[in-house]
PDB file of N, CA and C in Angstrom:
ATOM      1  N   UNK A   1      62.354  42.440  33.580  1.00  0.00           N
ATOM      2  CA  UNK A   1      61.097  42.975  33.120  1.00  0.00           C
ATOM      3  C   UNK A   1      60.224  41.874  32.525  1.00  0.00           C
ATOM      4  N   UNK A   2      60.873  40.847  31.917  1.00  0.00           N
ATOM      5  CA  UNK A   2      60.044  39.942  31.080  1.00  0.00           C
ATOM      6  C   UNK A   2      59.909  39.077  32.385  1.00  0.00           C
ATOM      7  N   UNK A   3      60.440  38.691  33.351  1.00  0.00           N
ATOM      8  CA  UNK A   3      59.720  37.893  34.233  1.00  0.00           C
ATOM      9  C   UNK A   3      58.593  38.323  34.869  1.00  0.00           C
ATOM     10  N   UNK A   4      58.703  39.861  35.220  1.00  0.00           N
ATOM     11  CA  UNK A   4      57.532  40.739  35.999  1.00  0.00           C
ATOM     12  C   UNK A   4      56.354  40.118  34.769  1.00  0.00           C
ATOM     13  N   UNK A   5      56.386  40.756  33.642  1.00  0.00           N
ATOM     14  CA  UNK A   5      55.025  40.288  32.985  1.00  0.00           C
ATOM     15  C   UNK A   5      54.723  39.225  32.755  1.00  0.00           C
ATOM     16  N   UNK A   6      55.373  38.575  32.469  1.00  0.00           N
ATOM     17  CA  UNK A   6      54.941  36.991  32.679  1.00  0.00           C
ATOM     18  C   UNK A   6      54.080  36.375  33.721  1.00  0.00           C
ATOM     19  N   UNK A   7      54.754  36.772  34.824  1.00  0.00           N
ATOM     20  CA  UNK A   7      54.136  36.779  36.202  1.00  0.00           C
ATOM     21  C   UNK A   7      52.785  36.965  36.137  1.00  0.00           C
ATOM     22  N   UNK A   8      52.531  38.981  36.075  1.00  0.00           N
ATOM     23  CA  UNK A   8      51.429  39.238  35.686  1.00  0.00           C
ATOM     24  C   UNK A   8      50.189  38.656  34.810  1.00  0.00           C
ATOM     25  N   UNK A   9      50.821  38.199  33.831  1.00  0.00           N
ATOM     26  CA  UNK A   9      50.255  37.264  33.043  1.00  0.00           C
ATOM     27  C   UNK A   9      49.589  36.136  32.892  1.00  0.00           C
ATOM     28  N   UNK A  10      50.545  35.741  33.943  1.00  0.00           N
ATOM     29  CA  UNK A  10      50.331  34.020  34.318  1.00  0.00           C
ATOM     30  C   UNK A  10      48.990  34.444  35.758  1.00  0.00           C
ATOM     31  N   UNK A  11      49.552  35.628  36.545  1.00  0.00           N
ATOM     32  CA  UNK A  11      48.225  35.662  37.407  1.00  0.00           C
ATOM     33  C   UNK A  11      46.768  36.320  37.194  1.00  0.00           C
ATOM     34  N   UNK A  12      46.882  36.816  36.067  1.00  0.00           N
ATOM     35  CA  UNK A  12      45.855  37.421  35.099  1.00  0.00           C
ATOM     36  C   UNK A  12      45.094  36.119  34.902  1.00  0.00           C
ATOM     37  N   UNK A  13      45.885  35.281  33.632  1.00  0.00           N
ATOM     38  CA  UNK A  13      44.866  33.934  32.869  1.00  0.00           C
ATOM     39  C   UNK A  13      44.339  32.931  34.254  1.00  0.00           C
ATOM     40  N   UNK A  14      44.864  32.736  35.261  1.00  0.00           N
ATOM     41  CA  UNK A  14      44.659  32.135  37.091  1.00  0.00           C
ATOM     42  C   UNK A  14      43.038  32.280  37.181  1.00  0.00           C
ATOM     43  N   UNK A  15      43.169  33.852  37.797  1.00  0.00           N
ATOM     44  CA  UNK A  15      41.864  34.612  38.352  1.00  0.00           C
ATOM     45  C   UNK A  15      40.559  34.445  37.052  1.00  0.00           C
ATOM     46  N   UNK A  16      40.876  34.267  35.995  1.00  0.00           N
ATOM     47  CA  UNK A  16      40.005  35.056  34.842  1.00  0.00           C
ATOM     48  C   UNK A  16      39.659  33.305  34.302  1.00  0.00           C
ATOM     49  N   UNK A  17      40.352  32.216  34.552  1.00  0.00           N
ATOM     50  CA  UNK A  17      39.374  31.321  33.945  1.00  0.00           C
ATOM     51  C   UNK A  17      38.223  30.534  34.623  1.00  0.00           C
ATOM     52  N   UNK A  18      37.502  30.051  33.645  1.00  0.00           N
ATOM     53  CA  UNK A  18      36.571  29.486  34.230  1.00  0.00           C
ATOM     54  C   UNK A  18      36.465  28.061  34.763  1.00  0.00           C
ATOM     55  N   UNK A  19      35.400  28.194  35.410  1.00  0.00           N
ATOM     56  CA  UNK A  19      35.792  26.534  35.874  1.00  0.00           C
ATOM     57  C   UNK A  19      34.772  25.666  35.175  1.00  0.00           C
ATOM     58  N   UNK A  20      35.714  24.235  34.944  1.00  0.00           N
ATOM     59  CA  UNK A  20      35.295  23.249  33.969  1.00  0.00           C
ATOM     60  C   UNK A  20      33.935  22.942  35.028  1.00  0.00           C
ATOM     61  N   UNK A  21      32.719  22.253  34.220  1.00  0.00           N
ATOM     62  CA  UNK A  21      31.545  21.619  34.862  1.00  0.00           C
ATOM     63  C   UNK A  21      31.912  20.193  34.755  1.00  0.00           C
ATOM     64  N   UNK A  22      31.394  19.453  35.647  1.00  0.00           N
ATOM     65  CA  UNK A  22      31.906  18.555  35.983  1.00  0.00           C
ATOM     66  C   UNK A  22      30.468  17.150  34.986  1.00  0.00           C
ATOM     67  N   UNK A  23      30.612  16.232  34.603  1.00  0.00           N
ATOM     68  CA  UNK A  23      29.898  15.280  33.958  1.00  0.00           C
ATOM     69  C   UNK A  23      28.417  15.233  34.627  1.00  0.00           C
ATOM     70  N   UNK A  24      27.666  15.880  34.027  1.00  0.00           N
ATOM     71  CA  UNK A  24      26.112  16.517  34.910  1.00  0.00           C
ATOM     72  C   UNK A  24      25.609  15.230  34.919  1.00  0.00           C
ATOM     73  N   UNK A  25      25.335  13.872  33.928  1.00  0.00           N
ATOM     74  CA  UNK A  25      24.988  12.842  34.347  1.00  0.00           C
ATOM     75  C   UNK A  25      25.604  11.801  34.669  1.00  0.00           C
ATOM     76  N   UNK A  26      25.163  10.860  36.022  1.00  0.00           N
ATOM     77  CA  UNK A  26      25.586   9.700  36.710  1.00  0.00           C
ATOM     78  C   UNK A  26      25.142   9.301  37.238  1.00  0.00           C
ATOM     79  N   UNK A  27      25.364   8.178  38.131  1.00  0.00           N
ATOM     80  CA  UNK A  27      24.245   7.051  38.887  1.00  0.00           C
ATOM     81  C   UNK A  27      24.065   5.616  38.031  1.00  0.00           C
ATOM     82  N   UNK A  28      23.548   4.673  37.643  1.00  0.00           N
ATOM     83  CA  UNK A  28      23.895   3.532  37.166  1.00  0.00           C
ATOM     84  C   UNK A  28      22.835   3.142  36.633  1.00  0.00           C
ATOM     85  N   UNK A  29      21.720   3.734  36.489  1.00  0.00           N
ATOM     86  CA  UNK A  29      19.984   3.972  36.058  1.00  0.00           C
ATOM     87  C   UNK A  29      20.061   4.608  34.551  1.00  0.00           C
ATOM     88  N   UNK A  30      18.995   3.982  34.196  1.00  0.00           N
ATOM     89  CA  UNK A  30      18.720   4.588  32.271  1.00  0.00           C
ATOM     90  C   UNK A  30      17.828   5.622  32.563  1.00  0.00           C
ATOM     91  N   UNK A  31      17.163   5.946  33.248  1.00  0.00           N
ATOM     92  CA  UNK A  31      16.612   7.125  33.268  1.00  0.00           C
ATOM     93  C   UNK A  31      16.962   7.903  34.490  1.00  0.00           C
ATOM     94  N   UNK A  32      16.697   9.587  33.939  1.00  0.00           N
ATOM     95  CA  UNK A  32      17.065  10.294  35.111  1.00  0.00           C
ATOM     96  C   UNK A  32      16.151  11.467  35.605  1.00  0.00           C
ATOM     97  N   UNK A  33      16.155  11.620  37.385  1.00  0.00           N
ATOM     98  CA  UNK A  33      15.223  13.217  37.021  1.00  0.00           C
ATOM     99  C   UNK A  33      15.823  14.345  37.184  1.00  0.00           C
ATOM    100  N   UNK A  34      15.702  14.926  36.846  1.00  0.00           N
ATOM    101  CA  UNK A  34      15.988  16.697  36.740  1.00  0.00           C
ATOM    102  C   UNK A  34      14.885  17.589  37.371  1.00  0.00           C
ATOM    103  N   UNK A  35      16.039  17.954  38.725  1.00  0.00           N
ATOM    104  CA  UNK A  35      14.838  18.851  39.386  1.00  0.00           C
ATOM    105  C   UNK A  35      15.303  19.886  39.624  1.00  0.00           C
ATOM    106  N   UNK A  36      14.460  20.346  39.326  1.00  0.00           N
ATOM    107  CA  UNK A  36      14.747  22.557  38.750  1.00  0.00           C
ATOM    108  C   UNK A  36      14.700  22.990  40.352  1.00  0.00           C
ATOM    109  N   UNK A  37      15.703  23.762  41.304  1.00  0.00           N
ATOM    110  CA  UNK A  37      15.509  24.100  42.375  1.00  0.00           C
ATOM    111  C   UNK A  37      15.465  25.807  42.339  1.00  0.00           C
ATOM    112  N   UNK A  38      15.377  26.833  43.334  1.00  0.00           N
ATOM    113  CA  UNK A  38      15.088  27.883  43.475  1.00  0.00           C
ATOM    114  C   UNK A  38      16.399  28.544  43.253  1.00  0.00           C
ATOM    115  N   UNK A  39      16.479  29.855  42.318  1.00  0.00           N
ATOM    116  CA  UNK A  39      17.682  30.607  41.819  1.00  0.00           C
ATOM    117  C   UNK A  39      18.128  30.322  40.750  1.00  0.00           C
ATOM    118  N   UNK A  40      17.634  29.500  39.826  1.00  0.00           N
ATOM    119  CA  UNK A  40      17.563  28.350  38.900  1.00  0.00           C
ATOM    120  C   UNK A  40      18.828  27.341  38.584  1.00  0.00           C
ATOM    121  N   UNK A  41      19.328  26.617  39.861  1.00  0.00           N
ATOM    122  CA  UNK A  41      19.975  25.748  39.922  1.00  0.00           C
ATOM    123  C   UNK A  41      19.295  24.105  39.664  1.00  0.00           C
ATOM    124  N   UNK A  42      19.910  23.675  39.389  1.00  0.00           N
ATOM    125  CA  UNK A  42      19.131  22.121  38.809  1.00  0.00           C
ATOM    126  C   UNK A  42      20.042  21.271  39.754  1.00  0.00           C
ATOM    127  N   UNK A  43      19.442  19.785  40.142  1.00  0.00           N
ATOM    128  CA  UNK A  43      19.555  18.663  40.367  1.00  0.00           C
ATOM    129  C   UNK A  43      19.454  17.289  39.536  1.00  0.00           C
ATOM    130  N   UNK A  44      20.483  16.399  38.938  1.00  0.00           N
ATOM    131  CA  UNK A  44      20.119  15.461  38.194  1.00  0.00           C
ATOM    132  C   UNK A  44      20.309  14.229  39.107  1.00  0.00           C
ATOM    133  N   UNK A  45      19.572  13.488  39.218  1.00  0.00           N
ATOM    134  CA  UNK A  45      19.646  11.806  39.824  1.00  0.00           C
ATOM    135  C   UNK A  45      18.956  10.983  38.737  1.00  0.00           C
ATOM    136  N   UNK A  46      20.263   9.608  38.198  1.00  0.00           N
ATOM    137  CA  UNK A  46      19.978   8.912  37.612  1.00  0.00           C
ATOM    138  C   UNK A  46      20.151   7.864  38.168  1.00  0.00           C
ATOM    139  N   UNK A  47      19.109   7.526  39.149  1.00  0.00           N
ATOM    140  CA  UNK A  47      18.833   6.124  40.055  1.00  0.00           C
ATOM    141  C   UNK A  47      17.167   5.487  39.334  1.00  0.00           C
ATOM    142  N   UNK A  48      16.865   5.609  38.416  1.00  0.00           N
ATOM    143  CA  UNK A  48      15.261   5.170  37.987  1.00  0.00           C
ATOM    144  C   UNK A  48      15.561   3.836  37.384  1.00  0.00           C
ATOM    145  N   UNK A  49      14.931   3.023  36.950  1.00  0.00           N
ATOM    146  CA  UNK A  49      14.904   2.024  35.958  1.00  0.00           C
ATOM    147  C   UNK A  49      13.983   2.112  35.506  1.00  0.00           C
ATOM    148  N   UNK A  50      12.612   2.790  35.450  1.00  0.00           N
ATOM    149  CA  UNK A  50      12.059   2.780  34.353  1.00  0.00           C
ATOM    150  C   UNK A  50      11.355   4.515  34.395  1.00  0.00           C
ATOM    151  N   UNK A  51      11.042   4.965  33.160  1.00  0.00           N
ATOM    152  CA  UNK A  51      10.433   6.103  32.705  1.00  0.00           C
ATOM    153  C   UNK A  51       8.872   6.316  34.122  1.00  0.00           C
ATOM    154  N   UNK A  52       8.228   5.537  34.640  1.00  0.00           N
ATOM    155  CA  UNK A  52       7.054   5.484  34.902  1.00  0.00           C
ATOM    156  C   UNK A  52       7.343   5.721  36.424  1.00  0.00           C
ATOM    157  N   UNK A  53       8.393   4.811  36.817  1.00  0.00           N
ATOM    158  CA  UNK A  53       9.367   5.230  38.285  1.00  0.00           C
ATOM    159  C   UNK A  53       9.509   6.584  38.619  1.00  0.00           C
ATOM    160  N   UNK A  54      10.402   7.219  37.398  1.00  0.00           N
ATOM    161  CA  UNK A  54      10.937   8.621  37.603  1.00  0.00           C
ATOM    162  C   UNK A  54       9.881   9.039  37.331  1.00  0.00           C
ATOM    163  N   UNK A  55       8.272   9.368  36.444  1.00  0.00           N
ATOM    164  CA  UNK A  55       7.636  10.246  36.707  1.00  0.00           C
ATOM    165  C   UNK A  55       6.624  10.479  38.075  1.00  0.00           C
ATOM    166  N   UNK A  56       6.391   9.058  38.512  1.00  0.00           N
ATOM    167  CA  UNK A  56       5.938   8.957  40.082  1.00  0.00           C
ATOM    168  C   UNK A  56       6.407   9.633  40.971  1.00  0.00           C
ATOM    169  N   UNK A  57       7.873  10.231  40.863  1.00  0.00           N
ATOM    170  CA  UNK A  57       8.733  10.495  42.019  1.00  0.00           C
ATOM    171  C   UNK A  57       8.423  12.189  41.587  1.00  0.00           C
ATOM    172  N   UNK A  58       8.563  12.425  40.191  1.00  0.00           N
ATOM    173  CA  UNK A  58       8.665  13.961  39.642  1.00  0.00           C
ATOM    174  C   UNK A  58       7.565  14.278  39.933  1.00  0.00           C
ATOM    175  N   UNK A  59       5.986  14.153  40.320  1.00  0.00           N
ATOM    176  CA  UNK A  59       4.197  14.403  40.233  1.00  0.00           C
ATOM    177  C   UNK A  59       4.844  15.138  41.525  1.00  0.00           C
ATOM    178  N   UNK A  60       3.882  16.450  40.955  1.00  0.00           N
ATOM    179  CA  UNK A  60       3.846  17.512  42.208  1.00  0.00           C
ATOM    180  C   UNK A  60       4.978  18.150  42.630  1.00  0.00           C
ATOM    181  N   UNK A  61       6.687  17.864  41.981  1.00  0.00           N
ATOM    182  CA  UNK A  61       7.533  18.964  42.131  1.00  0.00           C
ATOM    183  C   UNK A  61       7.791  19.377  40.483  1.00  0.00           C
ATOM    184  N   UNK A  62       8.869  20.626  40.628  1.00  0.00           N
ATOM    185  CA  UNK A  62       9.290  21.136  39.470  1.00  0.00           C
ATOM    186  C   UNK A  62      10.423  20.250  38.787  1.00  0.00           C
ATOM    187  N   UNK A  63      10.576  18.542  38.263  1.00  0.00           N
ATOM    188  CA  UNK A  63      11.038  18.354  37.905  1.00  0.00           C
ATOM    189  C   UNK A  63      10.554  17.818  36.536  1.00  0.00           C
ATOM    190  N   UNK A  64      11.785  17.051  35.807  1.00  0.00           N
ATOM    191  CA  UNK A  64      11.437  16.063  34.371  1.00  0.00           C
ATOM    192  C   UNK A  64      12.236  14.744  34.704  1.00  0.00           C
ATOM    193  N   UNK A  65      11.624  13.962  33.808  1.00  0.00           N
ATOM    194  CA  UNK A  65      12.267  12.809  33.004  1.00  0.00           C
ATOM    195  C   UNK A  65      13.155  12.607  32.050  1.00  0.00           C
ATOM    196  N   UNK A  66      14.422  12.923  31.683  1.00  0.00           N
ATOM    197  CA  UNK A  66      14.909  12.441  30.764  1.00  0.00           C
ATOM    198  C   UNK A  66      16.111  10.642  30.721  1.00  0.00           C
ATOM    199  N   UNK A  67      16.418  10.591  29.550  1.00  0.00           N
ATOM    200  CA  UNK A  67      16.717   9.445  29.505  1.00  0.00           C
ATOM    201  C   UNK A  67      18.507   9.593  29.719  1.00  0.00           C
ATOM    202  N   UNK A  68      19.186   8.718  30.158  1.00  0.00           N
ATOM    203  CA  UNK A  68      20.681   9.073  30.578  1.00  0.00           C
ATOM    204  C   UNK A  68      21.556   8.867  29.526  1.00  0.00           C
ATOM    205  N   UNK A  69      22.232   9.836  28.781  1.00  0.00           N
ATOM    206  CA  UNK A  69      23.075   9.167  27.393  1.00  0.00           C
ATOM    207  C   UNK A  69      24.222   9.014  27.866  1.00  0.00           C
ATOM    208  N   UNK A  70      24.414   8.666  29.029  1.00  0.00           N
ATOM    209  CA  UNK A  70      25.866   7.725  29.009  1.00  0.00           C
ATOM    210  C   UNK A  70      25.610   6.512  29.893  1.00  0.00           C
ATOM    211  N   UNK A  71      23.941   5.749  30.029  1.00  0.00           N
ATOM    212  CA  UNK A  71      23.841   4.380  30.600  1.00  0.00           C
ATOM    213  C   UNK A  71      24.562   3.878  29.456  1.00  0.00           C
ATOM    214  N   UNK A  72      24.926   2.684  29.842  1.00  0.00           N
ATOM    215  CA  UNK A  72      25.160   1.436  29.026  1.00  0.00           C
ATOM    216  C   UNK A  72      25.119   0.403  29.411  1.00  0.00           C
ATOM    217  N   UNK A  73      23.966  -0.043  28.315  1.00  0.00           N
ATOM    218  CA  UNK A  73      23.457  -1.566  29.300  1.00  0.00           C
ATOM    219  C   UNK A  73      23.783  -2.542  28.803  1.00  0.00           C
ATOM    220  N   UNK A  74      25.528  -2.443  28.040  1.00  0.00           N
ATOM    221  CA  UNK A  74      25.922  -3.431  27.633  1.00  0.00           C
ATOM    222  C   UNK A  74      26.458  -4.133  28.779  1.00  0.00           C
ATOM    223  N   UNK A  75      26.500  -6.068  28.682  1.00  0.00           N
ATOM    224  CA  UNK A  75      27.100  -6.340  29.731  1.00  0.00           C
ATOM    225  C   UNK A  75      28.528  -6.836  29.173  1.00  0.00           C
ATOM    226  N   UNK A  76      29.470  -7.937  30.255  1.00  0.00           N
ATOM    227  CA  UNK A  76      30.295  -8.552  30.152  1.00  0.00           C
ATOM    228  C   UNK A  76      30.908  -9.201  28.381  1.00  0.00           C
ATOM    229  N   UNK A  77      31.562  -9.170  28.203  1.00  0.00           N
ATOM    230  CA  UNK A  77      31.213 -10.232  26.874  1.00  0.00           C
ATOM    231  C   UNK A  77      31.318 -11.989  27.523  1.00  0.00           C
ATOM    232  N   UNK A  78      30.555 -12.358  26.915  1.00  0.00           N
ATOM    233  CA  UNK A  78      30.638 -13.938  26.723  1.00  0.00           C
ATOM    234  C   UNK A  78      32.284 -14.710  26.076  1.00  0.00           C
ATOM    235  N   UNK A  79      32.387 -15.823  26.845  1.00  0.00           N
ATOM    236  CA  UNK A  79      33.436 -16.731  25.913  1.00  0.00           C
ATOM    237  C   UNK A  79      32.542 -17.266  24.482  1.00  0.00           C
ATOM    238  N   UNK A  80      33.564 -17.696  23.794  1.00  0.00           N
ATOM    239  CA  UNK A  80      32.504 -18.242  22.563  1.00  0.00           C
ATOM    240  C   UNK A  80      32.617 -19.938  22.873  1.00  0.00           C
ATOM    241  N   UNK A  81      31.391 -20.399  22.437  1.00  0.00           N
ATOM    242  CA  UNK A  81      31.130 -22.037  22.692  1.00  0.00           C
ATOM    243  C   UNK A  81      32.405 -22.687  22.244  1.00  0.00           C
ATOM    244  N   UNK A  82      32.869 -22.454  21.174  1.00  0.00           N
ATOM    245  CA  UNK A  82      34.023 -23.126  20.811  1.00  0.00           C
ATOM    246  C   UNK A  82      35.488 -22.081  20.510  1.00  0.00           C
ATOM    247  N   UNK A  83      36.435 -23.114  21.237  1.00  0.00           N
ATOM    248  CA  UNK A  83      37.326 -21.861  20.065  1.00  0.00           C
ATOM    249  C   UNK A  83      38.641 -22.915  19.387  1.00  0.00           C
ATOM    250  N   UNK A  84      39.043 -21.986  18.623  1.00  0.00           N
ATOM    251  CA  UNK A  84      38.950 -22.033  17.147  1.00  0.00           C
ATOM    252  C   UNK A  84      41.155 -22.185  17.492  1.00  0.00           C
ATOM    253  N   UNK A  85      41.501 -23.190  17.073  1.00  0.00           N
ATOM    254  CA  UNK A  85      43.085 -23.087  17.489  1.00  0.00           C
ATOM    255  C   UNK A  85      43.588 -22.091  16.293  1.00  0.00           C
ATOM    256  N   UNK A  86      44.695 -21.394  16.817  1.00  0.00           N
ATOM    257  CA  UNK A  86      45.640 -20.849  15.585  1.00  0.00           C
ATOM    258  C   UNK A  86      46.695 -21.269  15.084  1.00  0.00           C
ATOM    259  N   UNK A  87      46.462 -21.029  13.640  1.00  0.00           N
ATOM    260  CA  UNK A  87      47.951 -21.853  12.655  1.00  0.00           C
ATOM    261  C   UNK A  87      48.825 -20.723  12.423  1.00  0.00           C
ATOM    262  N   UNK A  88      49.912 -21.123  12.583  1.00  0.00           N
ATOM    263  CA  UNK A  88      50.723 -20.466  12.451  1.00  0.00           C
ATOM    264  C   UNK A  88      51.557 -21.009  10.735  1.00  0.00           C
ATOM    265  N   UNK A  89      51.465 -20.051   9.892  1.00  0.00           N
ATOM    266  CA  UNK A  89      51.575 -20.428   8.543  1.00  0.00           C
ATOM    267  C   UNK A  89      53.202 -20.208   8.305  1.00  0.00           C
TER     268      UNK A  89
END
């Protein structure tokens, strides 16, 4: 009996969860557009490099501009000019 409900159980929580959304922004660009399509599904492309790019492209459809919070325009690190030996005390 306790396996039957379990079962049940386990195929109950299956059918009934939801599905995870997947990381809505990407592409390798600091800015992105968001374009509102019909049924109100959206499109994000973050291919712009600058704010003035993406609104050229957005003039005359239903989209926006926003900015991408997971660019990072940090680069590589650098070696340092000198380095520094270690003592071992």
């Amino acid at each position: 009996m306790r396996v039957l409900a379990l079962s049940i159980l386990t195929i109950f929580a299956v059918f009934t969860a939801d599905s995870a959304d997947a990381q809505t922004y990407g592409g390798n660009g600091p800015i992105c557009l968001e374009r509102y399509q019909w049924g109100g599904s959206r499109s994000i492309y973050c291919d712009y490099s600058s704010m003035a790019q993406c609104q050229a492209t957005a003039s005359g459809l239903s989209a926006t501009c926003v900015t991408n919070p997971y660019y990072s325009n940090a680069q590589a690190p650098r070696d340092p000019a000198y380095r520094q030996s270690r003592r071992g005390y």
